[in-house]
Protein backbone atom coordinates (compact mmCIF):
# COMPACT_ATOMS: atom_id res chain seq x y z
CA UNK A 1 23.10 21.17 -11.45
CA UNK A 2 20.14 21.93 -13.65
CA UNK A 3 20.99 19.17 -16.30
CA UNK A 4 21.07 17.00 -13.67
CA UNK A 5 18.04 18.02 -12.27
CA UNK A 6 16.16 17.75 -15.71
CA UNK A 7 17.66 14.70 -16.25
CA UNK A 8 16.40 13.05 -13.03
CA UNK A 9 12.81 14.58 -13.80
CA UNK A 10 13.02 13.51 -17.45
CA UNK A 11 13.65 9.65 -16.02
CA UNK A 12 10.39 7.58 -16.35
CA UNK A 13 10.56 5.87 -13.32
CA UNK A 14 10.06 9.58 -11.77
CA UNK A 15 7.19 10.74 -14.03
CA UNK A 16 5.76 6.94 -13.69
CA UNK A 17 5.74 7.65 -9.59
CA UNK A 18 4.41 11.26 -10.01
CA UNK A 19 1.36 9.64 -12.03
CA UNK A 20 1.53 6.79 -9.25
CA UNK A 21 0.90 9.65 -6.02
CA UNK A 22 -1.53 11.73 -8.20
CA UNK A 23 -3.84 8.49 -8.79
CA UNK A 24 -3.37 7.01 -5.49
CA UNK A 25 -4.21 10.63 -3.79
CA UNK A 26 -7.82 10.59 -6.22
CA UNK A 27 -8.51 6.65 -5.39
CA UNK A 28 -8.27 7.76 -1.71
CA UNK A 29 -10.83 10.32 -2.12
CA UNK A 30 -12.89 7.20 -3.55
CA UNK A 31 -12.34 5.30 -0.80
CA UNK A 32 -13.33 7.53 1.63
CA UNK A 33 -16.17 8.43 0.12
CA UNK A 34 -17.27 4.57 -0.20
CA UNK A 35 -16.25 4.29 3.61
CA UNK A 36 -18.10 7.34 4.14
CA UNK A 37 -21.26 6.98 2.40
CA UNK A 38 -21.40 3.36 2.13
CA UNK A 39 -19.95 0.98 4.20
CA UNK A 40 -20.20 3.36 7.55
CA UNK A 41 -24.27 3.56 6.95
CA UNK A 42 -24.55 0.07 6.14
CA UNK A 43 -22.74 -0.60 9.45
CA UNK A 44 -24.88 2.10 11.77
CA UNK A 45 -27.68 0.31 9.86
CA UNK A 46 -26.67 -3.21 11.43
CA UNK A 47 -25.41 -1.61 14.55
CA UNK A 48 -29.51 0.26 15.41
CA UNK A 49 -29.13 3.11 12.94
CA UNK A 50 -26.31 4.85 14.63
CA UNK A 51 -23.81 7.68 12.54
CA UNK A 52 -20.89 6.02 13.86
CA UNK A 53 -18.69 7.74 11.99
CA UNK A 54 -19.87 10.88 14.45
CA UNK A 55 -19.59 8.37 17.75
CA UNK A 56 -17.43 9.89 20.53
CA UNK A 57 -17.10 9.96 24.04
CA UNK A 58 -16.44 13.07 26.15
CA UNK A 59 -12.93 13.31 27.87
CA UNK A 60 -13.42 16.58 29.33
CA UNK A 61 -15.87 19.45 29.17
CA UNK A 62 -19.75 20.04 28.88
CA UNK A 63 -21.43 18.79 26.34
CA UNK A 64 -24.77 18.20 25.72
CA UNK A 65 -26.54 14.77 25.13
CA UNK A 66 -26.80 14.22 21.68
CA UNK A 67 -24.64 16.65 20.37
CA UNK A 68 -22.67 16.08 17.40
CA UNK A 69 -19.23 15.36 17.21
CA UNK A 70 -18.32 18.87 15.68
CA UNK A 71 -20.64 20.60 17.54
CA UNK A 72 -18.63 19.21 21.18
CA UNK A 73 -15.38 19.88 19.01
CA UNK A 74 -16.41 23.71 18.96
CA UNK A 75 -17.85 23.94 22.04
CA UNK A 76 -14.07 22.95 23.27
CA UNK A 77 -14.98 19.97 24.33
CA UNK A 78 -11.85 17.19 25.12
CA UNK A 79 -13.40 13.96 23.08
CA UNK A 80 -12.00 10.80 21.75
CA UNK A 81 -13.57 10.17 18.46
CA UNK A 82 -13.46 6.21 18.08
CA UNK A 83 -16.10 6.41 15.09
CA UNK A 84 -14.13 8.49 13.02
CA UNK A 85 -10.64 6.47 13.74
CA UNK A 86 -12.72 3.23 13.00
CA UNK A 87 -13.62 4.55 9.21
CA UNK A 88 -9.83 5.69 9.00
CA UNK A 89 -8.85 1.70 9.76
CA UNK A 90 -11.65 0.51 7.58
CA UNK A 91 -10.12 3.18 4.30
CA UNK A 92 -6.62 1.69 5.18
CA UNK A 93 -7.85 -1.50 5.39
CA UNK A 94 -9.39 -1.02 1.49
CA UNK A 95 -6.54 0.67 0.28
CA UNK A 96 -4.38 -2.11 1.80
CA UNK A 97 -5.99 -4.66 -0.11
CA UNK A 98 -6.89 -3.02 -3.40
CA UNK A 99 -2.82 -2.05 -3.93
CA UNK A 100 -2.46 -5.98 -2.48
CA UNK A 101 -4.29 -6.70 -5.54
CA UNK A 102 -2.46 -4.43 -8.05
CA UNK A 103 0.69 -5.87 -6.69
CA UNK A 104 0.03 -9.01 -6.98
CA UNK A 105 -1.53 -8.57 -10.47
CA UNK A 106 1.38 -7.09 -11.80
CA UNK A 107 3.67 -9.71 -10.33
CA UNK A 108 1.82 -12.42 -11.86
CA UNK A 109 2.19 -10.31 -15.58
CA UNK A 110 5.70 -9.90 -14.69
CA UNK A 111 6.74 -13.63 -13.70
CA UNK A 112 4.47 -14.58 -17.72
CA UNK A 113 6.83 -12.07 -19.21
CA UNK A 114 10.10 -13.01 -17.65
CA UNK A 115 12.17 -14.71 -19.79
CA UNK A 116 12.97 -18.02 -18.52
CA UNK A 117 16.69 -18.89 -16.86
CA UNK A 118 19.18 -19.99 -19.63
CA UNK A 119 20.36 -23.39 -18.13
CA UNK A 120 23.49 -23.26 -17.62
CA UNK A 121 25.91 -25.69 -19.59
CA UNK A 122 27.21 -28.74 -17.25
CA UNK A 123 30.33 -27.54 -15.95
CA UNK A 124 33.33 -29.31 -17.32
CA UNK A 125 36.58 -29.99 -15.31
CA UNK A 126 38.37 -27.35 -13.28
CA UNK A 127 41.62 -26.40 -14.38
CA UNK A 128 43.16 -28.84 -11.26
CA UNK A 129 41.58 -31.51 -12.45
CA UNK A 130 42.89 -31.34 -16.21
CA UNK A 131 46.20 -30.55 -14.69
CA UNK A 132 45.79 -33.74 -12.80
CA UNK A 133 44.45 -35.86 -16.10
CA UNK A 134 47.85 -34.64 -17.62
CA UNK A 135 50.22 -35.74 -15.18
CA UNK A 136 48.53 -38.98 -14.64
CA UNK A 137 48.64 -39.46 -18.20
CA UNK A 138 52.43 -38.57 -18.39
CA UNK A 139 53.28 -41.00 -15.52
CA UNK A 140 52.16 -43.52 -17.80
């Protein structure tokens, strides 16, 4: 059971989706740092300079105006935090695209690289019909 085990792990196609998960788990730390710090500002910015990544509203519990959203967290506050779940849809949204990209980048390499489709010889006569060709040329 160990062979097999090293075997499997020895595979490429493993160690090639090991590398695959360890990049894609740093890339999202990039993209949540350019929704974060970039995009989210640029949006309060256009929205009346607003964090909206911190925007919530209060479900249950007191809170005080202007608190922060970790602040009404603590304070055991009940709050639905539609700020932070729209810079959660904006990442996916990036990450969704930029592995579009990849995707389609690497399909487009693949389909250069392919080697073309032999074409296939024309087909000559079934057995039946050579069968057939003989017996109509012994009735004759």
């Amino acid at each position: 059971m160990l062979a097999e085990f090293k075997d499997f792990i020895a595979k490429g196609n493993v160690m090639e989706l090991a590398v695959a998960v360890i990049i894609a788990g740093a890339f999202g730390v990039i993209v949540a740092s350019l929704t974060a710090d970039v995009i989210m500002p640029l949006v309060g910015m256009v929205v009346g300079d607003v964090d909206f990544s911190s925007q919530y509203i209060v479900l249950s519990g007191d809170v005080e105006a202007g608190m922060s959203l970790e602040a009404a967290r603590e304070a055991g506050a009940n709050v639905l935090a539609y700020g932070a779940f729209v810079t959660s849809i904006i990442n996916f949204v990036i990450l969704a695209f930029v592995i579009f990209m990849l995707v389609r980048y690497v399909n487009k390499i693949q389909a250069k690289y392919e080697k073309p489709a032999a074409e296939e010889a024309p087909a000559g006569p079934t057995e039946i019909e050579l069968l057939t060709e003989i017996r109509d040329a012994l009735k004759k």
